[in-house]
C-alpha atoms as a PDB file:
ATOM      1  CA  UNK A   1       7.281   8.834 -13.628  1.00  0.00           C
ATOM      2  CA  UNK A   2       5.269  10.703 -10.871  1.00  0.00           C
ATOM      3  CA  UNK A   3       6.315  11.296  -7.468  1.00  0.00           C
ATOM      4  CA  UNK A   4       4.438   9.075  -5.840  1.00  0.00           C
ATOM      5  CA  UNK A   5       5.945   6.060  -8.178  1.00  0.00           C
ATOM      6  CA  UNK A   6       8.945   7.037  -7.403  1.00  0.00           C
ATOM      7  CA  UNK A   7       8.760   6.847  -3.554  1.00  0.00           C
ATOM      8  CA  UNK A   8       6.921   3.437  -4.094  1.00  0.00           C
ATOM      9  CA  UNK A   9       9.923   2.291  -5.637  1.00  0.00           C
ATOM     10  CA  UNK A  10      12.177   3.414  -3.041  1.00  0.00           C
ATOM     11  CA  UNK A  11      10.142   1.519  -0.503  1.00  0.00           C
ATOM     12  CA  UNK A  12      10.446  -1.612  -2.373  1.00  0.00           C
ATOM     13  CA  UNK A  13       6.521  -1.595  -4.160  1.00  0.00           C
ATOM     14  CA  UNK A  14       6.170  -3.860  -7.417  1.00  0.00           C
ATOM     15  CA  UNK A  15       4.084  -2.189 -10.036  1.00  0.00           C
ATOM     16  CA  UNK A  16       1.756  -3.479 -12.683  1.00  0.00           C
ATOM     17  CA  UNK A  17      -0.827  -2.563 -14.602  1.00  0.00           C
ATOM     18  CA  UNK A  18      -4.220  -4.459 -14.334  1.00  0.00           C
ATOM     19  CA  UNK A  19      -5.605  -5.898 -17.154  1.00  0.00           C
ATOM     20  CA  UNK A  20      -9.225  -4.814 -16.186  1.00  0.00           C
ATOM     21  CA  UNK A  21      -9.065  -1.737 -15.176  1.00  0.00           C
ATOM     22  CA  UNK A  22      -5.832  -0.521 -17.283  1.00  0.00           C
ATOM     23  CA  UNK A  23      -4.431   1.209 -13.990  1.00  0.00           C
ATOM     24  CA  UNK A  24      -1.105   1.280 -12.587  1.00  0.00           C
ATOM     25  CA  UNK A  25      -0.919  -0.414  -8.823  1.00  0.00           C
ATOM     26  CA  UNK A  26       1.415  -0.750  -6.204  1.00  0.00           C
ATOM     27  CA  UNK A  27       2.180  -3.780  -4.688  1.00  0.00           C
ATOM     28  CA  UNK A  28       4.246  -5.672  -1.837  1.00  0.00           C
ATOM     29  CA  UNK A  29       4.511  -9.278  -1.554  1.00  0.00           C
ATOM     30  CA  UNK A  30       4.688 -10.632   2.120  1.00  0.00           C
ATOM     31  CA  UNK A  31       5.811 -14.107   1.676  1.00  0.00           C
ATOM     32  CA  UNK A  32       5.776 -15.003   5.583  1.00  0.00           C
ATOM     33  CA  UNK A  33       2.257 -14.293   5.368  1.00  0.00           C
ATOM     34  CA  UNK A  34       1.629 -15.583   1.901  1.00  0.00           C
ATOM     35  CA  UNK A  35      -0.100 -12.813   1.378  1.00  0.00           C
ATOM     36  CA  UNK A  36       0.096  -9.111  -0.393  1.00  0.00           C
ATOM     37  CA  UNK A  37      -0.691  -5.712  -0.071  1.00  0.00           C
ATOM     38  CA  UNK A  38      -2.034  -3.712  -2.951  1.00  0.00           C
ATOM     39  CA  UNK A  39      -1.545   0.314  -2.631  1.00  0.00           C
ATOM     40  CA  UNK A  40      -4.542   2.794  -4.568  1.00  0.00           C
ATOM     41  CA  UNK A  41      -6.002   6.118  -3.953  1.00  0.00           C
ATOM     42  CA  UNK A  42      -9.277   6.192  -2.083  1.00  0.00           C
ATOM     43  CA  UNK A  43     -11.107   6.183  -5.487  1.00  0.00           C
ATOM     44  CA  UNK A  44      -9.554   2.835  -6.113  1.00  0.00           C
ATOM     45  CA  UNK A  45      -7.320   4.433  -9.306  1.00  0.00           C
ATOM     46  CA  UNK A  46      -3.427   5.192  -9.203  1.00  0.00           C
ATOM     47  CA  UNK A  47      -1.985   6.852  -6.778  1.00  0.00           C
ATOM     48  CA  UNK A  48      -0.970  10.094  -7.956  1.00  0.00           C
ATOM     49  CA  UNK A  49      -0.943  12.991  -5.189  1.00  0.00           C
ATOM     50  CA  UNK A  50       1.226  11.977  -2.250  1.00  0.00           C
ATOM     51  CA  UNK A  51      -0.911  13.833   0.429  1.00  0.00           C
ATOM     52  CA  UNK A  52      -4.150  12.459  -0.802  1.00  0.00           C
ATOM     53  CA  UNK A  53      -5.404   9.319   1.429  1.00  0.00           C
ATOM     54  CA  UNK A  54      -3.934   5.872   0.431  1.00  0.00           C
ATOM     55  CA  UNK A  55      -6.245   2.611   0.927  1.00  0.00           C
ATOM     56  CA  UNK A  56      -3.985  -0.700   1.026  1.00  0.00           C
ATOM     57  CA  UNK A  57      -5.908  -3.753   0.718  1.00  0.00           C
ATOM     58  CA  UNK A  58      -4.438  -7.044   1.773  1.00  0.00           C
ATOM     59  CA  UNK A  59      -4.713 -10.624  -0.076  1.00  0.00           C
ATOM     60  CA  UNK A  60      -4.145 -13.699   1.002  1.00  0.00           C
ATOM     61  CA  UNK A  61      -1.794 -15.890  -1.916  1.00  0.00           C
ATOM     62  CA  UNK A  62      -5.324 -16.921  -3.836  1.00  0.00           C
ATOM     63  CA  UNK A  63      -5.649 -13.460  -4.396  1.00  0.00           C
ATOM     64  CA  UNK A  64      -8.897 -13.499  -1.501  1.00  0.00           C
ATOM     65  CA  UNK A  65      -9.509  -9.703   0.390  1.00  0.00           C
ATOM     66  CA  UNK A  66      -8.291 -10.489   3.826  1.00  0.00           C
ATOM     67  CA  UNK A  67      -8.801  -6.552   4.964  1.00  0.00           C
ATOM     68  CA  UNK A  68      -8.002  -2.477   4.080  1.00  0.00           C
ATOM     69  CA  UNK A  69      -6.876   0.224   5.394  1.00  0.00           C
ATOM     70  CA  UNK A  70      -6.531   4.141   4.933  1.00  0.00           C
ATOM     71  CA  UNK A  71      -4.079   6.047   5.208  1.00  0.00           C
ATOM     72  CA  UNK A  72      -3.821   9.633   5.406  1.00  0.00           C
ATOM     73  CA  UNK A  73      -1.271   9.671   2.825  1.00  0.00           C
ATOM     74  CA  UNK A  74       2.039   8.262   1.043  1.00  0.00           C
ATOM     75  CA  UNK A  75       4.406  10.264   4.227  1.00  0.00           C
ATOM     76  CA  UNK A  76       2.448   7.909   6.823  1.00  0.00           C
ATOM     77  CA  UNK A  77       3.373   4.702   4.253  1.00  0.00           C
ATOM     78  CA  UNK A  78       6.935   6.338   4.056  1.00  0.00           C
ATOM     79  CA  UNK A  79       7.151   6.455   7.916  1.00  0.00           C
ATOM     80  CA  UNK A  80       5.931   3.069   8.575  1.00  0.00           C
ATOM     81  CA  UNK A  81       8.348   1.088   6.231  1.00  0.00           C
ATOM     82  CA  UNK A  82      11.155   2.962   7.713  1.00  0.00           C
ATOM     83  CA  UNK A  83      10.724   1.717  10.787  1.00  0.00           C
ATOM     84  CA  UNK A  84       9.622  -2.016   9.554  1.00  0.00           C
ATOM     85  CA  UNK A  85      11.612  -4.377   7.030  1.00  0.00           C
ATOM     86  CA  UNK A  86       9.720  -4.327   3.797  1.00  0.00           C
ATOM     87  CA  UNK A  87       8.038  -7.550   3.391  1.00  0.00           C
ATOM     88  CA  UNK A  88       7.771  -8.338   6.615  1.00  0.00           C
ATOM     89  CA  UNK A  89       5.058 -10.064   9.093  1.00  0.00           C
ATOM     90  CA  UNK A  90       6.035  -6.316  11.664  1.00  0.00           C
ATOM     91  CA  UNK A  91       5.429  -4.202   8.814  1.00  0.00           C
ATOM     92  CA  UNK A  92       2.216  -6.224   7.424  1.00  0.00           C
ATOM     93  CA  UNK A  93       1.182  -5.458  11.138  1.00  0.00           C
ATOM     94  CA  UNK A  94       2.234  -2.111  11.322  1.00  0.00           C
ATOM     95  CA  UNK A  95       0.020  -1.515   8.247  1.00  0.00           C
ATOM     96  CA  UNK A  96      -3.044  -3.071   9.564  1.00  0.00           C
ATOM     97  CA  UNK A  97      -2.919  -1.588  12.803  1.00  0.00           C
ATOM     98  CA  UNK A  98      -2.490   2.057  11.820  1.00  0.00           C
ATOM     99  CA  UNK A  99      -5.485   4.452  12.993  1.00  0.00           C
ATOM    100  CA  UNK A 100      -6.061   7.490  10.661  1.00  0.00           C
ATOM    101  CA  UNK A 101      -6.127  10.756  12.925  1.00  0.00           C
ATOM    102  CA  UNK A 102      -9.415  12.160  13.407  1.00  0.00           C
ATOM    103  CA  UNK A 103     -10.488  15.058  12.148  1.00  0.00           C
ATOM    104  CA  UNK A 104     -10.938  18.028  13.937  1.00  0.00           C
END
């Protein structure tokens, strides 16, 4: 079990393995929002190196995109469901509203 999977778990991720692609995802369910949030690397593959970027894409319960988001890595993920009940319609929010630091 890697790192990263490990963490997920702690913040309260599902995982599974898609039957397509034969990767392992992350995954929250929001139920408030009937929707869910699916956590990759930026290459779309399993997350493996906890300071690499993280994209979470968001579906609605018919499994339709609804939006994405990068972050700059599984700390920021760590930081925002601390301060945000996982599951929730504050931390779906939290999520979406997040703005990558720029480069320098």
């Amino acid at each position: 079990m890697s790192e990263v999977s490990v963490v997920l778990d702690k913040l309260g991720f599902w995982e599974s393995e898609t039957e397509e692609d034969h990767i392992t995802i992350y995954g929250m369910d929001f139920p408030e929002d009937h929707a869910y949030i699916v956590v990759t690397d930026d290459g779309g593959n399993t997350p493996e190196d906890n300071r690499a970027p993280l994209i979470v894409a968001c579906y609605d319960e018919n499994d339709c995109f609804q939006w994405s988001k990068e972050l700059k890595n599984l700390f920021i993920l760590d930081e925002l469901v601390a301060a945000n009940t996982p599951g929730s319609k504050e931390l779906l929010t939290a999520i979406q509203n997040y703005v990558k630091p720029k480069k320098k």
